[in-house]
N, C-alpha and C. Protein backbone atom coordinates (compact mmCIF):
# COMPACT_ATOMS: atom_id res chain seq x y z
N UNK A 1 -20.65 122.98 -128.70
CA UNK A 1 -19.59 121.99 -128.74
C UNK A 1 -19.43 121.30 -127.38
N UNK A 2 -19.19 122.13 -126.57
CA UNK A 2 -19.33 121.40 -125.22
C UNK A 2 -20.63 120.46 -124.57
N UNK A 3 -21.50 120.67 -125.13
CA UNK A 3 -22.86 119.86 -125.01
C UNK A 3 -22.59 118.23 -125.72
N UNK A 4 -21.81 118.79 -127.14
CA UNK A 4 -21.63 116.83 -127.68
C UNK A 4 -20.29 116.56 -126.95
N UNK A 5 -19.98 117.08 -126.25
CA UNK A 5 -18.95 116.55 -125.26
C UNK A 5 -19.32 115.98 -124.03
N UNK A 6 -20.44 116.75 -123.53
CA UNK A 6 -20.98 116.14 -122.51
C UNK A 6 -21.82 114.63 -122.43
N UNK A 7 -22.57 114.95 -123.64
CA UNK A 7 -23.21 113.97 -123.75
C UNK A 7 -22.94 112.61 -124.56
N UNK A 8 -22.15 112.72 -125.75
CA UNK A 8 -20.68 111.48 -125.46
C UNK A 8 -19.76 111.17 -124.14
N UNK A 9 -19.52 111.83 -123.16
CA UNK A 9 -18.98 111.42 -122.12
C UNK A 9 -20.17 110.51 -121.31
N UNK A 10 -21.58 111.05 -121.21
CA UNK A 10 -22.71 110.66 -120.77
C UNK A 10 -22.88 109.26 -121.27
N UNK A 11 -23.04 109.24 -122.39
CA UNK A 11 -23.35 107.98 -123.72
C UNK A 11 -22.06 106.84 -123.28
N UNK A 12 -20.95 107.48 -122.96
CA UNK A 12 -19.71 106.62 -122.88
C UNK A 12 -19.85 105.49 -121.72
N UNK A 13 -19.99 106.33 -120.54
CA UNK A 13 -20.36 105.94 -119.38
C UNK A 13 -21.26 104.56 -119.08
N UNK A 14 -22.33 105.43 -120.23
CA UNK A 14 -23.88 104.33 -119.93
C UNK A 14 -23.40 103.37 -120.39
N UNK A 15 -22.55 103.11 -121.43
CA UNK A 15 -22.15 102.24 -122.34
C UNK A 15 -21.18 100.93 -121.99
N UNK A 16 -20.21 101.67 -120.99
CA UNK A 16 -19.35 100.84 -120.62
C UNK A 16 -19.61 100.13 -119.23
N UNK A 17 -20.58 100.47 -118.83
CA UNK A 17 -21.37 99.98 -117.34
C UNK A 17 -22.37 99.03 -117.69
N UNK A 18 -22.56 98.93 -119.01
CA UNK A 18 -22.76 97.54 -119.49
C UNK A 18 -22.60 97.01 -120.52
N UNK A 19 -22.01 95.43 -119.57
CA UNK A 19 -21.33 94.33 -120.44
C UNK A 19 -22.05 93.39 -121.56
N UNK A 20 -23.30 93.29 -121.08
CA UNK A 20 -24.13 92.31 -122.05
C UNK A 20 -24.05 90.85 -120.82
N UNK A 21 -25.02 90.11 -121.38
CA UNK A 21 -24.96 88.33 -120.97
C UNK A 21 -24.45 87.65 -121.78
N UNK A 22 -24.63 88.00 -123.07
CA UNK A 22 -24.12 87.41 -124.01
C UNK A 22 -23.19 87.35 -124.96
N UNK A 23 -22.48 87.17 -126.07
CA UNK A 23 -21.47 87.12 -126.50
C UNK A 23 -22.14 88.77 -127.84
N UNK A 24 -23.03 87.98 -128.46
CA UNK A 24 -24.22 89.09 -129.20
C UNK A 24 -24.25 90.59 -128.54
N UNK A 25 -24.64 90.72 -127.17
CA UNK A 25 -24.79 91.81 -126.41
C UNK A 25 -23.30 92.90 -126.19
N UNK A 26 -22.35 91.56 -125.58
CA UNK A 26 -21.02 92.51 -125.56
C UNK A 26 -20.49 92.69 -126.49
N UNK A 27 -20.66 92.42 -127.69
CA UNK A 27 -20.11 92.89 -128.82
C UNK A 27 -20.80 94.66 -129.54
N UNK A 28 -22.32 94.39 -129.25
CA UNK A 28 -22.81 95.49 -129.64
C UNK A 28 -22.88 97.12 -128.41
N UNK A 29 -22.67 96.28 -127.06
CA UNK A 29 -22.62 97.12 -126.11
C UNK A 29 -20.76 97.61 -126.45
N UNK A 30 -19.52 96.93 -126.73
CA UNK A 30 -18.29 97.58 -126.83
C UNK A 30 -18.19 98.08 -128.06
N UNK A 31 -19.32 97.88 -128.92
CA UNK A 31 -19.10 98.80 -129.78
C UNK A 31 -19.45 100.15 -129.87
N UNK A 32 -20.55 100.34 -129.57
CA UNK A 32 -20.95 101.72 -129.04
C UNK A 32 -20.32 102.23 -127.94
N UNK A 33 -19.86 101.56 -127.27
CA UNK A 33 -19.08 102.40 -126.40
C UNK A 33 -17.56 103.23 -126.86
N UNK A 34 -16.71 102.13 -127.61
CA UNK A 34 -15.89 102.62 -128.90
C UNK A 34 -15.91 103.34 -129.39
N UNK A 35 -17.64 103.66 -130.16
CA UNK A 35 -18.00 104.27 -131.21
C UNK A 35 -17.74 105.57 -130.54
N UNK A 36 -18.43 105.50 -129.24
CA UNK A 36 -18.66 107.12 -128.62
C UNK A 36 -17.60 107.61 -127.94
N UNK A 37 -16.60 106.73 -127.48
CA UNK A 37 -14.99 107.39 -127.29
C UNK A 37 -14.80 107.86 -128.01
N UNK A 38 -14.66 106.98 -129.18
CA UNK A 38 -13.72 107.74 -130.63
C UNK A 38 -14.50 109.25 -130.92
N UNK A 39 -15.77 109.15 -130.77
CA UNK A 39 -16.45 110.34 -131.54
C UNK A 39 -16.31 111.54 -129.91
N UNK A 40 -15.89 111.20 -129.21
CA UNK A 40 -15.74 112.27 -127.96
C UNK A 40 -14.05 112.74 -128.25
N UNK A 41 -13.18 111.78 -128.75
CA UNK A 41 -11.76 111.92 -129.17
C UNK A 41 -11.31 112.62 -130.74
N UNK A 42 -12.79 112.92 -131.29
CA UNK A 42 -12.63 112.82 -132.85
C UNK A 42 -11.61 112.21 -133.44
N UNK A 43 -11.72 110.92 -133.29
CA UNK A 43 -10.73 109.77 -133.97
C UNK A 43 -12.06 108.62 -134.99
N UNK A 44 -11.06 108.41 -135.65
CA UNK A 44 -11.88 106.68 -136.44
C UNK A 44 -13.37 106.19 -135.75
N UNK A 45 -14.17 106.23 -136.05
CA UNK A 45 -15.09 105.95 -135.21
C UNK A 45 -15.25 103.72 -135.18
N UNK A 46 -15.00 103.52 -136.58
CA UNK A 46 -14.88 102.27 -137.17
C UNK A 46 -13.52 101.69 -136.15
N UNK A 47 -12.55 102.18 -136.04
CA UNK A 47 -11.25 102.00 -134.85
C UNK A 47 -11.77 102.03 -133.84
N UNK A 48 -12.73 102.96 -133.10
CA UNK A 48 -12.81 102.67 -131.47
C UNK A 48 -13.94 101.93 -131.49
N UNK A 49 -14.71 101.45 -132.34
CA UNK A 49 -16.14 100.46 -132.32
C UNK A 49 -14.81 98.77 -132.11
N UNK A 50 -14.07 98.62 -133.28
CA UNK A 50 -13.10 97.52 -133.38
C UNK A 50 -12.72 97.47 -131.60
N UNK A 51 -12.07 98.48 -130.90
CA UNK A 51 -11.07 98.58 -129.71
C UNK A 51 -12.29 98.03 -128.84
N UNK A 52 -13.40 98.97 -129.23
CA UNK A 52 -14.42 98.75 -127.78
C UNK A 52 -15.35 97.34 -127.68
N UNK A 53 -14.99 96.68 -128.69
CA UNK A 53 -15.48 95.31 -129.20
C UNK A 53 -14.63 94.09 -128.21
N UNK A 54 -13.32 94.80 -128.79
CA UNK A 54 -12.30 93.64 -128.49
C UNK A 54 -12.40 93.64 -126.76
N UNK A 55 -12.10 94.99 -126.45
CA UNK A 55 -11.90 95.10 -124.87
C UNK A 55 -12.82 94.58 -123.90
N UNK A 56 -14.42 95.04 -124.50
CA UNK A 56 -15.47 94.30 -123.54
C UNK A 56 -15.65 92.67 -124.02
N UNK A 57 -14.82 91.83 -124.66
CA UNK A 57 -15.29 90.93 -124.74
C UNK A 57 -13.84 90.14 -124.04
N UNK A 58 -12.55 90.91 -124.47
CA UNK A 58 -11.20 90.39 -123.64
C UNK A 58 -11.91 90.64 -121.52
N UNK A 59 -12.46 91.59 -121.54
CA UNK A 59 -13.07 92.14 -120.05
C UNK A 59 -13.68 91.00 -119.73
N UNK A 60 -15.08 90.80 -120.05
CA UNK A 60 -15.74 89.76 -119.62
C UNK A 60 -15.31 88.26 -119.86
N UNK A 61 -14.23 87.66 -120.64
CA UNK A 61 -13.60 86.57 -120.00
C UNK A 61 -13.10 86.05 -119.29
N UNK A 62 -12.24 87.81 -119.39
CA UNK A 62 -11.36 87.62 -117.89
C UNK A 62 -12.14 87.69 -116.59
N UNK A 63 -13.37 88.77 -116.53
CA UNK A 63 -14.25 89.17 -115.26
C UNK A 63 -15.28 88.61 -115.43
N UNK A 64 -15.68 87.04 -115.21
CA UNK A 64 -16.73 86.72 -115.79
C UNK A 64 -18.14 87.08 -114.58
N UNK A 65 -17.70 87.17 -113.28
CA UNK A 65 -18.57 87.86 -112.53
C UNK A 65 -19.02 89.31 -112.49
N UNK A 66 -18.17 90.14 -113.15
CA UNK A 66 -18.29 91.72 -113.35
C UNK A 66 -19.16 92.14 -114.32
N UNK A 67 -19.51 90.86 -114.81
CA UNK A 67 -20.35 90.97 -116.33
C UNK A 67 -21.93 90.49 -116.26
């Protein structure tokens, strides 16, 4: 158990350290990152793909150099 903990925290990480160039990219990069919160939180996985969608794409409008 502690191993898919680690390595969803691992997966999370990689995930959210990148934004994408494109609109295509940050959508599929905040979703997996979502995906793998939720599944490190055992919550909705379909809910944190939605959250991690919205956030990296609300992120990179606002940070358009961070991206």
């Amino acid at each position: 158990m502690r191993a898919k903990s680690l390595i969803a925290a691992l997966s999370l990480c990689g995930l959210a350290a990148a934004c994408g160039d494109t609109t295509g990219e940050r959508v599929v990069y905040g979703a997996g990152a979502g995906a793998a919160g939720a599944a490190l939180l055992d919550a909705n996985l379909v809910t944190g793909a939605a959250v991690g969608v919205a956030a990296n794409l609300v992120y990179c409008e606002q940070n358009p150099r961070k991206c």
